[in-house]
N, C-alpha and C. Protein backbone atom coordinates (compact mmCIF):
# COMPACT_ATOMS: atom_id res chain seq x y z
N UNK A 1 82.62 16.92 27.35
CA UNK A 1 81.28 17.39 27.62
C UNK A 1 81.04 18.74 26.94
N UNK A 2 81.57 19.84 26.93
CA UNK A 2 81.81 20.61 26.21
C UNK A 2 81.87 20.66 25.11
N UNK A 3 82.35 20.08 24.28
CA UNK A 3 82.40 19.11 22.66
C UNK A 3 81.31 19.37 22.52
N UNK A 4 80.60 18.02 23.23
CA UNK A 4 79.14 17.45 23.06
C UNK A 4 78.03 19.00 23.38
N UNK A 5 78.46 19.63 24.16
CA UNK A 5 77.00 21.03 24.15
C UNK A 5 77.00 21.88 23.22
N UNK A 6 78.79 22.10 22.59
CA UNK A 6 78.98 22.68 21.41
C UNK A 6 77.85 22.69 20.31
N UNK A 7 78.49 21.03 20.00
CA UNK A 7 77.92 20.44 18.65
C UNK A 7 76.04 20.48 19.07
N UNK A 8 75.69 20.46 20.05
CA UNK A 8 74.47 20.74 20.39
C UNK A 8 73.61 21.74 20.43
N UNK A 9 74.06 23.00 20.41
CA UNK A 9 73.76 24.13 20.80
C UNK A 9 74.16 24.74 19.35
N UNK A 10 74.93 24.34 18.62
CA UNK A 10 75.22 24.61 17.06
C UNK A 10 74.36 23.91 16.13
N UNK A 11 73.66 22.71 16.48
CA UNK A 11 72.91 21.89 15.50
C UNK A 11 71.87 23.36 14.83
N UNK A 12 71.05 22.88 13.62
CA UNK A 12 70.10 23.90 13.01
C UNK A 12 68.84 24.03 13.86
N UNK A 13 68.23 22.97 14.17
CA UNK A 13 66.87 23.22 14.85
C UNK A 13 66.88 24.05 16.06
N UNK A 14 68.24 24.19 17.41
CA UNK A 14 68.29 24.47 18.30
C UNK A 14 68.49 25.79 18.06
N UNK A 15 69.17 26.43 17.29
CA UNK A 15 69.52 27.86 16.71
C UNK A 15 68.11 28.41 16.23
N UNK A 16 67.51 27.80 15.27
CA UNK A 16 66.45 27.79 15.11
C UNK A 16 65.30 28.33 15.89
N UNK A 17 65.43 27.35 16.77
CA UNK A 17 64.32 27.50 17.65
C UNK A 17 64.30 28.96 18.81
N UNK A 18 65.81 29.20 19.31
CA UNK A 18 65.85 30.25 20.25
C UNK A 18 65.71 31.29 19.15
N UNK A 19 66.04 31.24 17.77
CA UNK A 19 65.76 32.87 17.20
C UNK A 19 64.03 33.14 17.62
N UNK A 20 63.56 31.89 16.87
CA UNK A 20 61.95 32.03 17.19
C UNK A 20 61.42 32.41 18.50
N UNK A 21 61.93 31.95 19.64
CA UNK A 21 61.58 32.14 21.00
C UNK A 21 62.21 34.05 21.16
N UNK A 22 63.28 34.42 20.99
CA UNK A 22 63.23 35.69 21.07
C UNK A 22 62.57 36.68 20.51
N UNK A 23 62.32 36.37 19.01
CA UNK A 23 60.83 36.93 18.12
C UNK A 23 59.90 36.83 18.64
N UNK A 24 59.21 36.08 19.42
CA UNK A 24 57.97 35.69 19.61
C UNK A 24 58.24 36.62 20.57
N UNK A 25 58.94 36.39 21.89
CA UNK A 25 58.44 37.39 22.64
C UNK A 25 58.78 39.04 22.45
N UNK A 26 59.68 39.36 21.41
CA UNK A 26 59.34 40.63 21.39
C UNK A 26 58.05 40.77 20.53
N UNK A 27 57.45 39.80 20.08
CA UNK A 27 56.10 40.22 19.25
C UNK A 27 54.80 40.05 20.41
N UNK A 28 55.25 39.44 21.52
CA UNK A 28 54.55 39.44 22.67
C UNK A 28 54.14 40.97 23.03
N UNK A 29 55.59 41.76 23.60
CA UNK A 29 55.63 42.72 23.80
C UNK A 29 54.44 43.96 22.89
N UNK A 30 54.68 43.80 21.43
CA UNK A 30 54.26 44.40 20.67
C UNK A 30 52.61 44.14 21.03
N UNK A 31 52.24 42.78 20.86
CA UNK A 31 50.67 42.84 21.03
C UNK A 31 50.25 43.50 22.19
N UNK A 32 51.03 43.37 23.19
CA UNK A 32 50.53 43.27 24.59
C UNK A 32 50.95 45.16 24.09
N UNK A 33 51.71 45.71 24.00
CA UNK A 33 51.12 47.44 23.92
C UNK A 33 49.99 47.66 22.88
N UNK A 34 49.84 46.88 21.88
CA UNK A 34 48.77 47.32 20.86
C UNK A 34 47.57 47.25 21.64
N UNK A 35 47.14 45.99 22.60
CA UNK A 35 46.00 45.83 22.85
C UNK A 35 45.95 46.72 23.88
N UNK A 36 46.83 47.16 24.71
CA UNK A 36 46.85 48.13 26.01
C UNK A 36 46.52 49.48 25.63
N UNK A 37 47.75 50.00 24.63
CA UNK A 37 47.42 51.07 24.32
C UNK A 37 46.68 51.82 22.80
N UNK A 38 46.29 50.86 22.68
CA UNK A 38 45.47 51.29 20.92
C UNK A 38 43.55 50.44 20.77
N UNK A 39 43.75 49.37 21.28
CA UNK A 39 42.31 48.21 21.24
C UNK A 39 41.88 48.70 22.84
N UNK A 40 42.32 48.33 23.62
CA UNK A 40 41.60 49.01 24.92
C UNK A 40 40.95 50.19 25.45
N UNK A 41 41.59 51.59 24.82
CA UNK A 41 40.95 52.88 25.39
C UNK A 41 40.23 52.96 24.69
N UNK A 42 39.68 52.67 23.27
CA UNK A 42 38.11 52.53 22.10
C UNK A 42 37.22 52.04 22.74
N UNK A 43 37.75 50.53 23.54
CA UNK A 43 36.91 49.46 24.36
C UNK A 43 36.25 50.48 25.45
N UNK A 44 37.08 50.85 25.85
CA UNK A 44 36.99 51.39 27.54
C UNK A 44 35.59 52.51 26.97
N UNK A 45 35.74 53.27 26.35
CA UNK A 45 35.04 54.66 25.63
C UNK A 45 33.79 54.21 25.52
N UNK A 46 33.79 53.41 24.70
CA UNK A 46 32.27 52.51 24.06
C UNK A 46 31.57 52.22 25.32
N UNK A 47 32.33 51.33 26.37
CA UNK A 47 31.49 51.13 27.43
C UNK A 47 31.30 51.94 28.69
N UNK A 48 31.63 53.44 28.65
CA UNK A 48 31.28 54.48 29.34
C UNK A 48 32.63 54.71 29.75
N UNK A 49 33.53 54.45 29.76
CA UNK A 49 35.01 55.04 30.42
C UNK A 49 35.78 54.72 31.09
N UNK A 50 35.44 52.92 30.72
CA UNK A 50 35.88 52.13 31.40
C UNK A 50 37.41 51.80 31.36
N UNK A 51 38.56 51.62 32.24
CA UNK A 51 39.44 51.09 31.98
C UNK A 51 39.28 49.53 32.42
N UNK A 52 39.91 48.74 31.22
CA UNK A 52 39.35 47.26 31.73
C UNK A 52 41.00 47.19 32.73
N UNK A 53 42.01 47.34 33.08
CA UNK A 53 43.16 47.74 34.12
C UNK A 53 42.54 47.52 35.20
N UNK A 54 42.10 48.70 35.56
CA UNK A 54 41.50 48.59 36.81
C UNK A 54 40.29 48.35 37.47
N UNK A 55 39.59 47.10 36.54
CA UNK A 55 38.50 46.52 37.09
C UNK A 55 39.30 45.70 38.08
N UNK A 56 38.29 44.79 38.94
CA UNK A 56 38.79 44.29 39.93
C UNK A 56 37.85 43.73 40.96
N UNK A 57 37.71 42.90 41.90
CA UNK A 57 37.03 42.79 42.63
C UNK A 57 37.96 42.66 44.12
N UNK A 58 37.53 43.51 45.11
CA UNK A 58 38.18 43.66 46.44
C UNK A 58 37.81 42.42 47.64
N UNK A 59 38.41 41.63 47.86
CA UNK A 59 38.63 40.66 49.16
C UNK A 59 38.73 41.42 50.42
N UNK A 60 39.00 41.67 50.32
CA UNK A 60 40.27 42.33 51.89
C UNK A 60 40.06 44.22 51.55
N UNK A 61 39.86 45.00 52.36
CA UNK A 61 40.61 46.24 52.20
C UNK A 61 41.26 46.77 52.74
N UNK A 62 42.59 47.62 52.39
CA UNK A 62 43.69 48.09 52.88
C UNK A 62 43.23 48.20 54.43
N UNK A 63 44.11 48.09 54.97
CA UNK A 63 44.10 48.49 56.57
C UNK A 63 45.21 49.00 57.22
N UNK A 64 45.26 49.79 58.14
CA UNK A 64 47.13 50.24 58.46
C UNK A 64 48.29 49.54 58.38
N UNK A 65 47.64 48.15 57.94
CA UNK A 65 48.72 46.82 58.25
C UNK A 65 48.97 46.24 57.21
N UNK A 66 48.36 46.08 56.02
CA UNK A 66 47.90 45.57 55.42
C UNK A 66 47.67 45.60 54.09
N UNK A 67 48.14 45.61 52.49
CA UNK A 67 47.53 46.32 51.99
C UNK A 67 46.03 45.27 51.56
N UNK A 68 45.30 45.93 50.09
CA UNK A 68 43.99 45.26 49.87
C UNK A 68 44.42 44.06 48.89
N UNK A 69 43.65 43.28 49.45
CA UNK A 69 43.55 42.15 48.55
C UNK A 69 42.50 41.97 47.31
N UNK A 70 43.11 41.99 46.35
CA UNK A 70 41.99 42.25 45.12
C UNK A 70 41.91 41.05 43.89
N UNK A 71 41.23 40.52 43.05
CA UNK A 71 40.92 39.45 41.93
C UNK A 71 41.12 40.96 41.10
N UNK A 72 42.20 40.89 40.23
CA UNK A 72 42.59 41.46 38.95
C UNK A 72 41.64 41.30 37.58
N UNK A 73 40.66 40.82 38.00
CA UNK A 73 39.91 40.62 36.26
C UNK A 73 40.58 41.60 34.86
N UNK A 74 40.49 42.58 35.62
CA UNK A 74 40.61 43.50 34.22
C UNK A 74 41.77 42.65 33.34
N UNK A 75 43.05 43.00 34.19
CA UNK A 75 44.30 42.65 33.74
C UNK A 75 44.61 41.17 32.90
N UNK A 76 43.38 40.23 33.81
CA UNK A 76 43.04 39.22 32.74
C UNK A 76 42.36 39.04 31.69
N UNK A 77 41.50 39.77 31.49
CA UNK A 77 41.17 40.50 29.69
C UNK A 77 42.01 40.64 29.55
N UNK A 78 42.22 41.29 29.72
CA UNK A 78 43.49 42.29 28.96
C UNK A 78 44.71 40.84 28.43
N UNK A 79 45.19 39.95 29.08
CA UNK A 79 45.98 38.93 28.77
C UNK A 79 45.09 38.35 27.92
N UNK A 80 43.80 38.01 28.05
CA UNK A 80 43.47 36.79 27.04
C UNK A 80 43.10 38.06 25.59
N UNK A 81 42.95 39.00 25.76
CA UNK A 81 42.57 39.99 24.15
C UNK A 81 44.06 39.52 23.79
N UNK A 82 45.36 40.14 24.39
CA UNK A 82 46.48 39.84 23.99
C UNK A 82 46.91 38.17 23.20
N UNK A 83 46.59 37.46 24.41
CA UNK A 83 46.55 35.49 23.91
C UNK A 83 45.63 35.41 22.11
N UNK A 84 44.65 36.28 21.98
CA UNK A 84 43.52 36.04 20.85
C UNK A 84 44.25 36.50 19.90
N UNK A 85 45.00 38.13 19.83
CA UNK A 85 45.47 38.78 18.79
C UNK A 85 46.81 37.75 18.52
N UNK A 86 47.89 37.22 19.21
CA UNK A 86 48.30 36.40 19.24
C UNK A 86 48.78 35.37 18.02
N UNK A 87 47.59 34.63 18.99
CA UNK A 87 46.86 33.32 18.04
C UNK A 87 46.57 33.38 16.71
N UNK A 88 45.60 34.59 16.66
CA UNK A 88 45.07 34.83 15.39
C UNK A 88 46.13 35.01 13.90
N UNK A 89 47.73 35.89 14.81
CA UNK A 89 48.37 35.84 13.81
C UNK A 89 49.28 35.13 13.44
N UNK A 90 49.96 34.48 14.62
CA UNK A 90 50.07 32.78 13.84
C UNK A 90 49.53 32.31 13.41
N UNK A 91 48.12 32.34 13.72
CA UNK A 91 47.27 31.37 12.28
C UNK A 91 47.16 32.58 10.94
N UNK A 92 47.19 33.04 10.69
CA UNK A 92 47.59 34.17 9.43
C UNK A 92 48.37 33.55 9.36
N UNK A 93 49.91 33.61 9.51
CA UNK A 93 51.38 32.90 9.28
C UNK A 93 51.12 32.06 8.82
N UNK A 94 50.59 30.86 9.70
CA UNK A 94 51.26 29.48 9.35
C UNK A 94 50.32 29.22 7.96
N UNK A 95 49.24 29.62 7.43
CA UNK A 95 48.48 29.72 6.62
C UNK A 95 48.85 29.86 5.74
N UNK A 96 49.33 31.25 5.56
CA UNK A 96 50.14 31.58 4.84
C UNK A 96 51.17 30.85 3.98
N UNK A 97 52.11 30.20 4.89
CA UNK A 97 53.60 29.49 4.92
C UNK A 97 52.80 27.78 4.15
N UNK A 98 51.43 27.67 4.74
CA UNK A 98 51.40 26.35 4.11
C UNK A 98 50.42 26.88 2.74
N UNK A 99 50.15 27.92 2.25
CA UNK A 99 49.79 28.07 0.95
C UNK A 99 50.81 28.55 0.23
N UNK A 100 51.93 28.60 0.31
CA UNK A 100 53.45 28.89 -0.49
C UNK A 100 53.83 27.82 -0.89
N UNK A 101 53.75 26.33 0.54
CA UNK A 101 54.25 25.25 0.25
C UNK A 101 53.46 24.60 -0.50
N UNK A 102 52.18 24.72 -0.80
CA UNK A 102 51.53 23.87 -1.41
C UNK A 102 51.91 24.78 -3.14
N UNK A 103 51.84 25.71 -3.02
CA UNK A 103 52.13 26.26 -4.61
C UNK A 103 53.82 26.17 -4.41
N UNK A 104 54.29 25.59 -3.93
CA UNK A 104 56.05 24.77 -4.49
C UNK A 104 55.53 23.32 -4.99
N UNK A 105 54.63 22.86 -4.43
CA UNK A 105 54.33 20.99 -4.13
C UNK A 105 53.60 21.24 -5.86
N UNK A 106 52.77 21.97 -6.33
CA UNK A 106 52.30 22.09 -7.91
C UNK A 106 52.74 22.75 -8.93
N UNK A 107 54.11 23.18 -8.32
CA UNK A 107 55.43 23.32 -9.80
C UNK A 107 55.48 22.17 -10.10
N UNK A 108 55.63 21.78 -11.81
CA UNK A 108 56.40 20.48 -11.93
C UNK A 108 57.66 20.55 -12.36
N UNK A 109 58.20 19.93 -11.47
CA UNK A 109 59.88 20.08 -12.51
C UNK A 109 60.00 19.45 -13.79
N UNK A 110 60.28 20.61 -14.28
CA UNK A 110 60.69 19.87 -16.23
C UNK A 110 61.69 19.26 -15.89
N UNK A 111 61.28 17.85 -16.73
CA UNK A 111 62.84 16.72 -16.94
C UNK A 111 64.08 17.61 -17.78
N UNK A 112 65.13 17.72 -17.53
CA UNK A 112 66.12 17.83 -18.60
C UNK A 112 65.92 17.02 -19.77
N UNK A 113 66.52 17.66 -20.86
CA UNK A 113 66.48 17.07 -21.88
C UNK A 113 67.60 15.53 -22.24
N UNK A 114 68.66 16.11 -21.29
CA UNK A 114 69.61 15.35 -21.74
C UNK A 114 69.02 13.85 -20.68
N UNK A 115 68.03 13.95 -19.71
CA UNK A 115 67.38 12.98 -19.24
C UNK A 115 66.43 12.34 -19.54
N UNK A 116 65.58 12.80 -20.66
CA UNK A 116 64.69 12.60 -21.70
C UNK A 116 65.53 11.71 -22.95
N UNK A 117 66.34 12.18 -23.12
CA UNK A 117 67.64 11.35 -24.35
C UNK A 117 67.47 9.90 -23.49
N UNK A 118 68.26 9.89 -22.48
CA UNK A 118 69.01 8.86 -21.51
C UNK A 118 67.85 7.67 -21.38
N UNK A 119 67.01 8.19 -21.16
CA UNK A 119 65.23 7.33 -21.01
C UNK A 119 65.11 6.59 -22.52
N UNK A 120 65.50 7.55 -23.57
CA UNK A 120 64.62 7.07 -24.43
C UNK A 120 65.92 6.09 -25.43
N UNK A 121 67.42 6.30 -25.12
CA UNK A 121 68.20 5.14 -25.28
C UNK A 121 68.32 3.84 -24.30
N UNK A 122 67.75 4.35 -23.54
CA UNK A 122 67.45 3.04 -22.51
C UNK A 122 66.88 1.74 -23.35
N UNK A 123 65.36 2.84 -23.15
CA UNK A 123 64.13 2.42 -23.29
C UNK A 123 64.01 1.30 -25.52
N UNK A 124 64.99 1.68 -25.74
CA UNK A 124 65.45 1.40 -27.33
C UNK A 124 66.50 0.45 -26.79
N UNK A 125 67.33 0.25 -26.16
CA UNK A 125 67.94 -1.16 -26.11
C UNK A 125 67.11 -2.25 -25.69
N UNK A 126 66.58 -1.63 -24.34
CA UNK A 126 65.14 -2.71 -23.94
C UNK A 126 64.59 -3.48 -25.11
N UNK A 127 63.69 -2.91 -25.97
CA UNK A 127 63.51 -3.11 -27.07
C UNK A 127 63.94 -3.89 -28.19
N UNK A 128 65.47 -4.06 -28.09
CA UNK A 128 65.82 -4.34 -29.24
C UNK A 128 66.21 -5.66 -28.47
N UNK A 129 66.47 -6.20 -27.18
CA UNK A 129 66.97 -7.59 -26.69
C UNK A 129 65.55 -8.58 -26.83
């Protein structure tokens, strides 16, 4: 069994895949301070001094017992600006990655010569039966 998780956990795609999953989320990290601390306090300014953080709407309020129960809106902006910047740059990437592949797909490979010979003694016995 061991064998078998080895050879599993060594294949290319699976290696693969966890490098990507640890990148991604430290690039998580990265958006999620860009939009917190660089795209948000401009936001906040523009619309009088707002922190979008601590918007919120109150249910419940604190009581000696108790604390307040609140709907976080802000904090959910704040996740979906993060989800958008995101998105946006995987699609940059993958864009990217498929206009490289398409200028590999319209190189043509030159035939060798000595495969050009090989064709064209072929192609001369053909001929001559």
């Amino acid at each position: 069994m061991l064998k078998e998780f080895k050879k599993f956990a060594m294949r290319g795609n699976v290696v693969d895949m966890a490098v990507g999953i640890i990148i991604g989320a430290a690039f998580g990290k990265i958006v999620s301070s860009f939009v917190a601390d660089i795209i948000m306090p401009p936001i906040g300014v523009v619309l009088g001094g707002m922190d979008f953080s601590n918007l919120m709407i109150t249910l419940k309020n604190t009581t000696s017992t108790t604390e307040a129960i609140t709907i976080n809106y802000g904090n959910f902006l704040n996740t979906v600006i993060d989800f958008v910047i995101i998105a946006f740059a995987i699609f940059i990437v993958i864009k990217q990655l498929n206009r490289l592949k398409k200028k590999e797909e319209k190189k043509v490979k030159k035939t060798p010569e000595e495969v050009l010979l090989l064709r064209e003694i072929r192609d001369s016995l053909k001929n001559k039966k």
